[in-house]
PDB file of N, CA and C in Angstrom:
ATOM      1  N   UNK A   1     181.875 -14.138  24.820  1.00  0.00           N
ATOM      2  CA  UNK A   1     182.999 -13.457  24.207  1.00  0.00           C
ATOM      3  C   UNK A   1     184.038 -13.058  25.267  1.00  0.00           C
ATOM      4  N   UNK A   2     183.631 -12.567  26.256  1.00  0.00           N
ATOM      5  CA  UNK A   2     184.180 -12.135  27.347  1.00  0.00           C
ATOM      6  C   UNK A   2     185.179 -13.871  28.174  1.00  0.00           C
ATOM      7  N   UNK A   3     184.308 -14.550  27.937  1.00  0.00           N
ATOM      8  CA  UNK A   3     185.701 -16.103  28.405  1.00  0.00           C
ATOM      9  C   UNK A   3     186.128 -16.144  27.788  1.00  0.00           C
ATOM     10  N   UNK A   4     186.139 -16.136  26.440  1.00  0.00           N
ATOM     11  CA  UNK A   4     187.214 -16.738  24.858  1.00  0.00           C
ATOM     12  C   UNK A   4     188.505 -15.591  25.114  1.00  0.00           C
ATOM     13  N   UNK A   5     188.232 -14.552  25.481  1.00  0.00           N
ATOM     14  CA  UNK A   5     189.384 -13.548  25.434  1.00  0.00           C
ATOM     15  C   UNK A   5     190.132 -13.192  26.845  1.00  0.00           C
ATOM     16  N   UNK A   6     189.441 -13.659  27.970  1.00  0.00           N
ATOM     17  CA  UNK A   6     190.533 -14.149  29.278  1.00  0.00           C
ATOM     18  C   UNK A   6     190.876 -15.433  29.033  1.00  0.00           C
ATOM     19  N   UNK A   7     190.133 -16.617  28.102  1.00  0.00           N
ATOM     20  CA  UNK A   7     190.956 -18.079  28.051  1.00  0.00           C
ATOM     21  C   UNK A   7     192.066 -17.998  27.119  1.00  0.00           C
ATOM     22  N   UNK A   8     192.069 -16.848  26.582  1.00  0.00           N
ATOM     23  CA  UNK A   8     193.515 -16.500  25.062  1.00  0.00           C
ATOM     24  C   UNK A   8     194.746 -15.803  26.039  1.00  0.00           C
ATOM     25  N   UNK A   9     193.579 -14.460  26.688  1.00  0.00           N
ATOM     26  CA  UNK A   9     195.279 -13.908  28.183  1.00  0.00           C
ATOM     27  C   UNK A   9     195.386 -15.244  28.566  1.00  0.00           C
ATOM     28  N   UNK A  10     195.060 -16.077  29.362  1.00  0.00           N
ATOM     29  CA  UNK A  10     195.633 -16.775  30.193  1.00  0.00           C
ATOM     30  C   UNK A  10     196.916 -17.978  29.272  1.00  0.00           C
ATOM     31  N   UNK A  11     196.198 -18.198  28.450  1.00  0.00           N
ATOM     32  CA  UNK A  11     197.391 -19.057  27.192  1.00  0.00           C
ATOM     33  C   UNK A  11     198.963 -18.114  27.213  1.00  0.00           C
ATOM     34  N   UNK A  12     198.047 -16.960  27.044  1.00  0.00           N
ATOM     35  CA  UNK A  12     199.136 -15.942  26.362  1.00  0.00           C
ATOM     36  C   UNK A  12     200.159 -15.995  27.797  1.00  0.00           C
ATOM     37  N   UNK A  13     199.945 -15.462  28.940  1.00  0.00           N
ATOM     38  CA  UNK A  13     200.342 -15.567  29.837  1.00  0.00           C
ATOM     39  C   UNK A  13     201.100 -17.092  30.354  1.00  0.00           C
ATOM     40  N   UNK A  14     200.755 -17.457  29.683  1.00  0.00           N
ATOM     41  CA  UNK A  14     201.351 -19.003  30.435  1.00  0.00           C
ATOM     42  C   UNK A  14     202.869 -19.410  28.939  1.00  0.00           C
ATOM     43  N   UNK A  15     202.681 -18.696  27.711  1.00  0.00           N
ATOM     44  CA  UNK A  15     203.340 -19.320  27.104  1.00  0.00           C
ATOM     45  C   UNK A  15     204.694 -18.062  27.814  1.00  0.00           C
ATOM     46  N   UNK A  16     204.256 -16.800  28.065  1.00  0.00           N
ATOM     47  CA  UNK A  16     205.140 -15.835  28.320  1.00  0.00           C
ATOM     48  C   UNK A  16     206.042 -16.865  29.652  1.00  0.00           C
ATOM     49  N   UNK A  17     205.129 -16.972  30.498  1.00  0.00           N
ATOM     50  CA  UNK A  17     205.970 -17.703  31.700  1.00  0.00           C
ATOM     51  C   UNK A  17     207.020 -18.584  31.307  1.00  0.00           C
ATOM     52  N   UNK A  18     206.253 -19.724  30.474  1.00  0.00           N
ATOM     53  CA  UNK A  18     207.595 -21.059  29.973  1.00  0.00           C
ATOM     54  C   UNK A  18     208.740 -20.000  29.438  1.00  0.00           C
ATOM     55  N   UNK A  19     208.405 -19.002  28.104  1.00  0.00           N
ATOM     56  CA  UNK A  19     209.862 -18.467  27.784  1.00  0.00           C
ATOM     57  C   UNK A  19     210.405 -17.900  28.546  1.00  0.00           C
ATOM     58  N   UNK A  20     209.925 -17.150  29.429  1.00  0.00           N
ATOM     59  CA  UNK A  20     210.822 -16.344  30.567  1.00  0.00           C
ATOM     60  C   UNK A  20     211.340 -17.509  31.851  1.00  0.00           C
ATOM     61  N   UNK A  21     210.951 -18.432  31.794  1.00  0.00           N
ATOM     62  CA  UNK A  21     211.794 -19.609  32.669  1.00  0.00           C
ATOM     63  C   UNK A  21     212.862 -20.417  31.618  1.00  0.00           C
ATOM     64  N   UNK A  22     212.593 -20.316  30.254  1.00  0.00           N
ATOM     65  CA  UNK A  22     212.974 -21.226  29.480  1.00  0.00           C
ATOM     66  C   UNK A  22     214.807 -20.416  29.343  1.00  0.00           C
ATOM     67  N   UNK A  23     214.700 -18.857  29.049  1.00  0.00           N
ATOM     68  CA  UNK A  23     214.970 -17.793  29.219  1.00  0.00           C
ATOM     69  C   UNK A  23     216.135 -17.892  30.354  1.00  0.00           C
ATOM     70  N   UNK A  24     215.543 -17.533  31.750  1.00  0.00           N
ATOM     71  CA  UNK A  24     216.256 -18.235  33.309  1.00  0.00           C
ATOM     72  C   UNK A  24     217.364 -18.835  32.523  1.00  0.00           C
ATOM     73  N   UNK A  25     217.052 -20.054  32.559  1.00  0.00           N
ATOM     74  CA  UNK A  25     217.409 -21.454  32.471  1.00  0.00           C
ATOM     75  C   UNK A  25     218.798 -21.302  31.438  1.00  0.00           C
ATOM     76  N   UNK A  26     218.551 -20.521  30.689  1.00  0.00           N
ATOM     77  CA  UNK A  26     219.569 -20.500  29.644  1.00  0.00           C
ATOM     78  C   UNK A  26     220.863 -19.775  30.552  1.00  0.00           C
ATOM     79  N   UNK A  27     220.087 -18.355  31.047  1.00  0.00           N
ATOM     80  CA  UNK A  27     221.408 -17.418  31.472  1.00  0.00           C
ATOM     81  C   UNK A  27     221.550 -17.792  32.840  1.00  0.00           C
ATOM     82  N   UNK A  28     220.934 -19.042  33.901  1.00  0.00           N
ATOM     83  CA  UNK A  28     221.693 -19.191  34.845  1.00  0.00           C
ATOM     84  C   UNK A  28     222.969 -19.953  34.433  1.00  0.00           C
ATOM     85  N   UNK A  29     222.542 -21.001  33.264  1.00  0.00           N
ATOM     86  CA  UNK A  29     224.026 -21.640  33.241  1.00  0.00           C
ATOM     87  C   UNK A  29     225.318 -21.187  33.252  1.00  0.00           C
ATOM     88  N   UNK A  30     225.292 -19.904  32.542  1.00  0.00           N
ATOM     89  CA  UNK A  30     226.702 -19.376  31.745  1.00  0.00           C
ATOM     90  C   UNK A  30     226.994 -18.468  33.246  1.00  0.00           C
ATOM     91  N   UNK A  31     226.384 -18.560  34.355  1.00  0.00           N
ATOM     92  CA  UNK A  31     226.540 -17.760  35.235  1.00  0.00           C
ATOM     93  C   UNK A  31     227.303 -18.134  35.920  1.00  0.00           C
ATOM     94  N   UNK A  32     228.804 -17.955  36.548  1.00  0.00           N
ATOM     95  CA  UNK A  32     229.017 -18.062  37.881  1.00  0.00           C
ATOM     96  C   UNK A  32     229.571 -17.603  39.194  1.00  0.00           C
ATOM     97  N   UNK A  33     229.413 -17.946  40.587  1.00  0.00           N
ATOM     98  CA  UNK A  33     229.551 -17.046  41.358  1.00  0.00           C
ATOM     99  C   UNK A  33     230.878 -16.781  41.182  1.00  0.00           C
ATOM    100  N   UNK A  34     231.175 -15.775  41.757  1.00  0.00           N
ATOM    101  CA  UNK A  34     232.322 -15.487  41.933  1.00  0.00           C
ATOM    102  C   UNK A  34     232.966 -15.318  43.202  1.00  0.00           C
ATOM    103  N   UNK A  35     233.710 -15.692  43.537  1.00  0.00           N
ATOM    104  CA  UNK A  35     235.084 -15.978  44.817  1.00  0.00           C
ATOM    105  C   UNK A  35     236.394 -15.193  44.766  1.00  0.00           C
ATOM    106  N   UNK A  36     236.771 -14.077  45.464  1.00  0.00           N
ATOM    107  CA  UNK A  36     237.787 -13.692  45.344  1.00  0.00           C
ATOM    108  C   UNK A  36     238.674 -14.243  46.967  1.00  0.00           C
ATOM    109  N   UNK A  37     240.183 -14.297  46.730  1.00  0.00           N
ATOM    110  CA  UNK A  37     240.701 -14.238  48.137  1.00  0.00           C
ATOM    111  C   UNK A  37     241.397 -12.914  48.366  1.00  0.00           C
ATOM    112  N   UNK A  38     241.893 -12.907  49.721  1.00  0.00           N
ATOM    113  CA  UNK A  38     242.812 -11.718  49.865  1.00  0.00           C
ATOM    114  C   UNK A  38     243.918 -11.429  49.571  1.00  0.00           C
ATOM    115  N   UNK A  39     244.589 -10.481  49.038  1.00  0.00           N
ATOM    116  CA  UNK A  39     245.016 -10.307  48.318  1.00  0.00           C
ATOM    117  C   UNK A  39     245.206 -10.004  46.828  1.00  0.00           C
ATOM    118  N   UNK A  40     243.813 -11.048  46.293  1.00  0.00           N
ATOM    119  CA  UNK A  40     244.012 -10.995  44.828  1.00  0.00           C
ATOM    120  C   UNK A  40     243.763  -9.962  44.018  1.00  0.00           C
ATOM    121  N   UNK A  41     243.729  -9.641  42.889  1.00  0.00           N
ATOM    122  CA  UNK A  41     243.811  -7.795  41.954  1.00  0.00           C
ATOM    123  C   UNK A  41     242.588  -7.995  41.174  1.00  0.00           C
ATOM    124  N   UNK A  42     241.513  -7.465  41.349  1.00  0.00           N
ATOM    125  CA  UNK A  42     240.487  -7.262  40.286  1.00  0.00           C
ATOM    126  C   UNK A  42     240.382  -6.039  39.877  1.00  0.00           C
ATOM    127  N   UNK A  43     239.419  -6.141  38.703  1.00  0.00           N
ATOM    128  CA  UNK A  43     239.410  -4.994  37.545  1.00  0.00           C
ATOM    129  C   UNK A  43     237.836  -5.179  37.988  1.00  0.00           C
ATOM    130  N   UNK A  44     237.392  -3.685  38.311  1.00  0.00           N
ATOM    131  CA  UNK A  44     235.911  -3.286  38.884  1.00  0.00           C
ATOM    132  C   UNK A  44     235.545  -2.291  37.944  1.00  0.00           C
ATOM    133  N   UNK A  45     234.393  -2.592  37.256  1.00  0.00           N
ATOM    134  CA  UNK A  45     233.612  -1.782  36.288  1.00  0.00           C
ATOM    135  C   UNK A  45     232.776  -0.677  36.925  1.00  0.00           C
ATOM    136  N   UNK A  46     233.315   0.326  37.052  1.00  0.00           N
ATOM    137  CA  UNK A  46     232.614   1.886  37.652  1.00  0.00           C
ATOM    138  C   UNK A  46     232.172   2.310  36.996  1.00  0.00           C
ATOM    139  N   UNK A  47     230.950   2.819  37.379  1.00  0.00           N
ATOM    140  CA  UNK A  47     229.938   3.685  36.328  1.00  0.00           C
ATOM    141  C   UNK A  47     229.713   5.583  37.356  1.00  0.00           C
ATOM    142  N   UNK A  48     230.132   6.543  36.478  1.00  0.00           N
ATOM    143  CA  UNK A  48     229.991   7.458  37.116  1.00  0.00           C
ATOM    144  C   UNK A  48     228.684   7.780  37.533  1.00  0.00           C
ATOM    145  N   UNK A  49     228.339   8.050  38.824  1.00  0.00           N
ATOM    146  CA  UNK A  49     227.077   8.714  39.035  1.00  0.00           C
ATOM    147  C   UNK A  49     227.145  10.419  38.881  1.00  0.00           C
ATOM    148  N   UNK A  50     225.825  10.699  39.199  1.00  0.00           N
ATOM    149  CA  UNK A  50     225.910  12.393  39.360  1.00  0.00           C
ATOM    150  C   UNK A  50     225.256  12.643  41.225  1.00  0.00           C
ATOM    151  N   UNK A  51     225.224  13.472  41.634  1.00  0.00           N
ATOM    152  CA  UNK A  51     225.241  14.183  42.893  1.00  0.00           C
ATOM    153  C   UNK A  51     223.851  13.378  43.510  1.00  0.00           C
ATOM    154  N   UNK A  52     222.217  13.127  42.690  1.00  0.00           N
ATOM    155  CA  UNK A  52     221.561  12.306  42.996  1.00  0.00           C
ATOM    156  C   UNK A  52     221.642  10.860  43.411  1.00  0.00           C
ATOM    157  N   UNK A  53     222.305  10.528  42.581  1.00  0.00           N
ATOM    158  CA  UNK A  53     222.266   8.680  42.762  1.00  0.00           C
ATOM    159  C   UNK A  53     222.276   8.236  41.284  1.00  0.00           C
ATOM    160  N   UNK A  54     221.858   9.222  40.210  1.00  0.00           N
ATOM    161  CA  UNK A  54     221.480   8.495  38.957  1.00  0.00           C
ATOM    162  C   UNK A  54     222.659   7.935  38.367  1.00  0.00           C
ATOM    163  N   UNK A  55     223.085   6.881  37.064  1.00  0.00           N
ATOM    164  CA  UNK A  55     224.213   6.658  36.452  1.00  0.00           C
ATOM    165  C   UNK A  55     224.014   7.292  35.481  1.00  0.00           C
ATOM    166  N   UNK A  56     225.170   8.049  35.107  1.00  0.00           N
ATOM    167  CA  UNK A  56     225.409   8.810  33.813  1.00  0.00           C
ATOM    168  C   UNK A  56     225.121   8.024  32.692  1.00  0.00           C
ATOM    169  N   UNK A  57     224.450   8.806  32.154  1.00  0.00           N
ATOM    170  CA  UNK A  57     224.619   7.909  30.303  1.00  0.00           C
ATOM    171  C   UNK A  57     225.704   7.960  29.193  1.00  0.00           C
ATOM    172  N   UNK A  58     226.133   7.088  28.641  1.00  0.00           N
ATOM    173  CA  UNK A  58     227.478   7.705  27.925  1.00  0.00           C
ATOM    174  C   UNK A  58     226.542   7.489  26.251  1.00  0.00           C
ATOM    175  N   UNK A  59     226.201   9.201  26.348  1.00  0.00           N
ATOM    176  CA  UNK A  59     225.417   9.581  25.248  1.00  0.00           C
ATOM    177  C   UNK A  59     226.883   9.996  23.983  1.00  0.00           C
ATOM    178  N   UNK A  60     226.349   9.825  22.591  1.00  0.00           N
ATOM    179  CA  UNK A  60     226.915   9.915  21.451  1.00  0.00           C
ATOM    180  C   UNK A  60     228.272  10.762  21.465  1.00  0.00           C
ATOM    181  N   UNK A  61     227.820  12.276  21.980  1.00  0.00           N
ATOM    182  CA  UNK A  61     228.481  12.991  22.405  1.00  0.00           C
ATOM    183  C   UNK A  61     229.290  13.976  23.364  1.00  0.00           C
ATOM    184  N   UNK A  62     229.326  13.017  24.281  1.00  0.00           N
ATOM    185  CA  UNK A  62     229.790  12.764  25.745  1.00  0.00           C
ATOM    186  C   UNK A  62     231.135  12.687  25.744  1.00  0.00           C
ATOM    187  N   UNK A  63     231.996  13.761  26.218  1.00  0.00           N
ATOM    188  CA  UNK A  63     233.578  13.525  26.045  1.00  0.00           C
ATOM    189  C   UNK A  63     233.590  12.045  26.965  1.00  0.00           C
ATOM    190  N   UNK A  64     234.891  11.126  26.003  1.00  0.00           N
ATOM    191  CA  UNK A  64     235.515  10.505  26.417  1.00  0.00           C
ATOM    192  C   UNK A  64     236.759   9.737  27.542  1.00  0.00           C
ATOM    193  N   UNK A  65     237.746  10.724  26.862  1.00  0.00           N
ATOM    194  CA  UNK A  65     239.053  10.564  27.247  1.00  0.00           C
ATOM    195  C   UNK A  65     239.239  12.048  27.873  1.00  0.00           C
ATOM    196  N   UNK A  66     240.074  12.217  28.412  1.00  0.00           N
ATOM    197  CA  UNK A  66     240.894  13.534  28.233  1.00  0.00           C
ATOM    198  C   UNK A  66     241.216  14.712  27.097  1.00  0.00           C
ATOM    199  N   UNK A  67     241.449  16.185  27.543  1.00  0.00           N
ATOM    200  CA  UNK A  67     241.217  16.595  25.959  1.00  0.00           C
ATOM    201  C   UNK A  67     242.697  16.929  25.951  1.00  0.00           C
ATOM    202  N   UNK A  68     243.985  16.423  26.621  1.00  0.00           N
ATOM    203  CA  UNK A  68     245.204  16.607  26.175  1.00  0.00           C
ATOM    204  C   UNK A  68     245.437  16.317  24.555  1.00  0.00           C
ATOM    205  N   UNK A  69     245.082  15.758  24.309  1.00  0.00           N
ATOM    206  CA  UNK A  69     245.174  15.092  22.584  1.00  0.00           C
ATOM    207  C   UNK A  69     244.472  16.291  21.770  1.00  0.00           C
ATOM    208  N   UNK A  70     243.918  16.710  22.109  1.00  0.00           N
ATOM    209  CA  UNK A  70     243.572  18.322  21.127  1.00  0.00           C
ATOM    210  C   UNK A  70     243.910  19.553  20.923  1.00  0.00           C
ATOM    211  N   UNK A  71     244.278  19.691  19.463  1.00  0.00           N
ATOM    212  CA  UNK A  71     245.416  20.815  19.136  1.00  0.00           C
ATOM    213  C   UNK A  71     244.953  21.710  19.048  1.00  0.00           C
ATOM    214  N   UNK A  72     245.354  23.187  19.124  1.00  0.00           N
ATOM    215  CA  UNK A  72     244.925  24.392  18.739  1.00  0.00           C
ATOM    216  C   UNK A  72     245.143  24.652  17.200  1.00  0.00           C
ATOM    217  N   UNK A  73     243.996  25.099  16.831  1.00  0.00           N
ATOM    218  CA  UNK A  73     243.646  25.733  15.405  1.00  0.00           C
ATOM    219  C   UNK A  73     244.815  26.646  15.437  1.00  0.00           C
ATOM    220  N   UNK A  74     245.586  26.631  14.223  1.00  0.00           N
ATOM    221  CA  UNK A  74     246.592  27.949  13.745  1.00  0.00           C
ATOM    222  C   UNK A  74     245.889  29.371  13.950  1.00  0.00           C
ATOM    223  N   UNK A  75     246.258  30.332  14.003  1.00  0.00           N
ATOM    224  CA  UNK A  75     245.416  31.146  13.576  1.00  0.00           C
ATOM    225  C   UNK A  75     245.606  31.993  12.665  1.00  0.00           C
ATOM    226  N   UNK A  76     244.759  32.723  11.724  1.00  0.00           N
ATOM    227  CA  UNK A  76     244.909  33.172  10.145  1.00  0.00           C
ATOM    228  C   UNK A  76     244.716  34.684  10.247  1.00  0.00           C
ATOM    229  N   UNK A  77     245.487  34.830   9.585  1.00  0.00           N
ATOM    230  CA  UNK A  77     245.702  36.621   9.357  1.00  0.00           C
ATOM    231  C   UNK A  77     244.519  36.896   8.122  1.00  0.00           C
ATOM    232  N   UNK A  78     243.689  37.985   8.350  1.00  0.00           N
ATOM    233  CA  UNK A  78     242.729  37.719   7.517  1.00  0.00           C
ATOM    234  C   UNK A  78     243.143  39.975   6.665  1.00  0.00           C
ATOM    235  N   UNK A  79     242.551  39.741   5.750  1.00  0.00           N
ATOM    236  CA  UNK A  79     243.125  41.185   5.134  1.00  0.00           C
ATOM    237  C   UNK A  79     241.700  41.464   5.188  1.00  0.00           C
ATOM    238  N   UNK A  80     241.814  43.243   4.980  1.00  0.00           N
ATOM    239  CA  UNK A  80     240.389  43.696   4.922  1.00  0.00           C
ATOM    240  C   UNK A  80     239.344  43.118   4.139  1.00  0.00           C
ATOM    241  N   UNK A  81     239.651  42.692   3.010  1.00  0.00           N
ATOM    242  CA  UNK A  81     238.586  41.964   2.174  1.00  0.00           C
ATOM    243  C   UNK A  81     238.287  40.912   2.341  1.00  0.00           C
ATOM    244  N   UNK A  82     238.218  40.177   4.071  1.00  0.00           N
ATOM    245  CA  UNK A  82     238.730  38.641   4.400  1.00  0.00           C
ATOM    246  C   UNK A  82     239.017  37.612   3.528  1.00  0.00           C
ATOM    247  N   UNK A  83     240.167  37.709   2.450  1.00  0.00           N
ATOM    248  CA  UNK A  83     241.026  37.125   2.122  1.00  0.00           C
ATOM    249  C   UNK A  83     242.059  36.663   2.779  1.00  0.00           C
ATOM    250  N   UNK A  84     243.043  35.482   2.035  1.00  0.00           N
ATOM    251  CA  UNK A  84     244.126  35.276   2.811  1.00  0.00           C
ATOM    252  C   UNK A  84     245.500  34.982   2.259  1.00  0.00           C
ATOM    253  N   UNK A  85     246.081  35.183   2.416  1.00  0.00           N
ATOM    254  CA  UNK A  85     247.894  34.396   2.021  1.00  0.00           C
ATOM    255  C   UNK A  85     248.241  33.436   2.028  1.00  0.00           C
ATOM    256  N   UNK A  86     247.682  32.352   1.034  1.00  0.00           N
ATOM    257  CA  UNK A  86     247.850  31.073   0.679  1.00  0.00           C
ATOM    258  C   UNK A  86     249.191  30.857  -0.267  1.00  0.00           C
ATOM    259  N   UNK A  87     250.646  30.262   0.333  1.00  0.00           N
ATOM    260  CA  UNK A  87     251.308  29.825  -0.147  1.00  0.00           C
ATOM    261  C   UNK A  87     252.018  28.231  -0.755  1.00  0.00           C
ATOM    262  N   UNK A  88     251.909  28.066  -1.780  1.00  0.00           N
ATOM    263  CA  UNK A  88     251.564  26.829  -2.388  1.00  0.00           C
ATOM    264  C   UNK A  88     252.965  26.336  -2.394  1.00  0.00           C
ATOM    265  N   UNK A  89     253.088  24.747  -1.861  1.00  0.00           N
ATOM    266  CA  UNK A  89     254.436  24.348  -1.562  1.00  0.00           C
ATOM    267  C   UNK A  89     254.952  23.673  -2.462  1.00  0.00           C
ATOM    268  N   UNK A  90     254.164  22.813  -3.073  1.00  0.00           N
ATOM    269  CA  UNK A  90     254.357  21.898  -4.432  1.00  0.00           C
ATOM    270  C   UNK A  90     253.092  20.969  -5.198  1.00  0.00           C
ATOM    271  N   UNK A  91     253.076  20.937  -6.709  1.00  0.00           N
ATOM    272  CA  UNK A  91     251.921  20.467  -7.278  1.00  0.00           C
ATOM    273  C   UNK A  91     252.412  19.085  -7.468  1.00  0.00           C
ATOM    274  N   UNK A  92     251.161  19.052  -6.660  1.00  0.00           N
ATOM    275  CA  UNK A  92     251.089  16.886  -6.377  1.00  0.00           C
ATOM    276  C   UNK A  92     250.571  16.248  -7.561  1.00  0.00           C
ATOM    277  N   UNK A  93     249.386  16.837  -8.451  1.00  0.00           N
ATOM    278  CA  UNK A  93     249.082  16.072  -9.703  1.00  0.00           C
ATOM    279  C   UNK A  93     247.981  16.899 -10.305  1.00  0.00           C
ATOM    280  N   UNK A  94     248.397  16.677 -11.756  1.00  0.00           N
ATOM    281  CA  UNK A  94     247.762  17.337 -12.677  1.00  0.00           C
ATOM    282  C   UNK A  94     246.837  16.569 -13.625  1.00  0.00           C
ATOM    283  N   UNK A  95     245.505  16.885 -14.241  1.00  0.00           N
ATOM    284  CA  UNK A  95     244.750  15.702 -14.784  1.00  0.00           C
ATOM    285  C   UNK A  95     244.038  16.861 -15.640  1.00  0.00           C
ATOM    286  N   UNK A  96     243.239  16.467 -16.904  1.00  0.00           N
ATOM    287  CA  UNK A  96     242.656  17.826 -17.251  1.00  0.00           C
ATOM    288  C   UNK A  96     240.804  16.735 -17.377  1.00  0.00           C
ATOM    289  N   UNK A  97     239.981  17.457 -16.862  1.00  0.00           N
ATOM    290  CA  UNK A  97     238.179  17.037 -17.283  1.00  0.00           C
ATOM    291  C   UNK A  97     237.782  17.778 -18.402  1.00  0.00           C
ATOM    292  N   UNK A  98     236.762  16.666 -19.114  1.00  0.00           N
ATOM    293  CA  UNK A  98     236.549  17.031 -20.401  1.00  0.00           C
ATOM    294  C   UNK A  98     235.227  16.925 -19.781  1.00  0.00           C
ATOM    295  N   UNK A  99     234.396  18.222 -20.148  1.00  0.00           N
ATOM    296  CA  UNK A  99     233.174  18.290 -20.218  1.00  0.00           C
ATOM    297  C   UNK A  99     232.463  18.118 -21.242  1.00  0.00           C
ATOM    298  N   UNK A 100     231.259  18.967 -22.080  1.00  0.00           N
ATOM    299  CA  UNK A 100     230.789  18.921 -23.507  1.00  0.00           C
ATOM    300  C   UNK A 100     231.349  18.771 -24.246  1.00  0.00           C
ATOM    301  N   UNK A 101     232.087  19.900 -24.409  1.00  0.00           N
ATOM    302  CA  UNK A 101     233.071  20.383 -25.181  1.00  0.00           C
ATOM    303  C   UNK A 101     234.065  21.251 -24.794  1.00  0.00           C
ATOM    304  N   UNK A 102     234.468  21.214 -23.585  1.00  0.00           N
ATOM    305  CA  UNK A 102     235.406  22.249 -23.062  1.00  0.00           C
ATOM    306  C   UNK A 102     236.261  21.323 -22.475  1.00  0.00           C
ATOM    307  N   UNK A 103     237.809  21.200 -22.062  1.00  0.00           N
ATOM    308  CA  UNK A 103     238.812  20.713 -21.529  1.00  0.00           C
ATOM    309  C   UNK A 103     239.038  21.831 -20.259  1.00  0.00           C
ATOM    310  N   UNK A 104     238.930  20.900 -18.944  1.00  0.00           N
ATOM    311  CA  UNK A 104     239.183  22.225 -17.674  1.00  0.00           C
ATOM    312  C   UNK A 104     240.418  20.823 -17.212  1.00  0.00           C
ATOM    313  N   UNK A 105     241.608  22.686 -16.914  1.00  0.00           N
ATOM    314  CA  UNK A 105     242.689  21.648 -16.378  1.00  0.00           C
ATOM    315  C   UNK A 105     242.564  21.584 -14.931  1.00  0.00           C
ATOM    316  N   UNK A 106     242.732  20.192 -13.862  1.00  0.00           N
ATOM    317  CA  UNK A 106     243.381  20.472 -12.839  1.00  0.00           C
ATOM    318  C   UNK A 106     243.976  20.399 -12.497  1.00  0.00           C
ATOM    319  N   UNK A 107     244.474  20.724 -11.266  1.00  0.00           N
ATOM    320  CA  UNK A 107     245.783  21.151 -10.618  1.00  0.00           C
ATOM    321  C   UNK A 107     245.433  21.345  -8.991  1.00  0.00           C
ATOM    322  N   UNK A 108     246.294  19.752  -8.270  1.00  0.00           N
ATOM    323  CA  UNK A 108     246.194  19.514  -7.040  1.00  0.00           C
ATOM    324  C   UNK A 108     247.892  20.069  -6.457  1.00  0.00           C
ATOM    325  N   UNK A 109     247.381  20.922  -5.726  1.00  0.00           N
ATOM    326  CA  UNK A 109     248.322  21.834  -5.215  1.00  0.00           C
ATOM    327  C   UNK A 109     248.538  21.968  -3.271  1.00  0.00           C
ATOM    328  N   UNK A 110     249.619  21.360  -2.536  1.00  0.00           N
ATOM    329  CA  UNK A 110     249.436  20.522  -1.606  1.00  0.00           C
ATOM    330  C   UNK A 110     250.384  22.268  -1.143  1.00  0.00           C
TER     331      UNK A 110
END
């Protein structure tokens, strides 16, 4: 039992080898060196590190850009009962829903 299951690794192992050469073979083609002269302008892909050596991860929520592009929230006068002073500029559209038996009007108010 003990040969049947190193003669299956060794298969197993040998088919891994062909795909991982087969593999090679594919991504040396599309590969090639590259030659610059002096003078010429390349575009170099930098990856920030941190103070160790590690490369940063650019996790989900990882600022991007700059935060010039972000506005400040208004801010709202709130009354003792934190209510507020909502003034309505003009009604954009009116539709009425019929439930069971009841008609509720609405009223989209911009």
């Amino acid at each position: 039992m003990v040969a049947e299951t190193t003669e299956k690794i060794k298969k197993i192992r040998e088919r891994i080898l062909t795909a991982h050469s087969r593999q090679k073979s594919y991504a040396d083609q599309r590969r090639k060196p590259l030659e610059f002269k002096v003078g010429e302008h390349v575009f170099l892909r930098v990856t920030p590190t941190t103070g160790i050596g590690r490369a940063i991860k650019t996790k989900k929520l990882n600022p991007r850009s700059d935060m010039a592009h972000v506005l400040e929230p208004e801010t709202v006068k709130l009354r003792e009962n934190l209510t507020f002073q909502v003034t309505p500029i003009r009604i954009d559209d009116t539709s009425v829903k019929k439930l069971r038996g009841k008609e509720v009007q609405l009223v989209k108010v911009a």
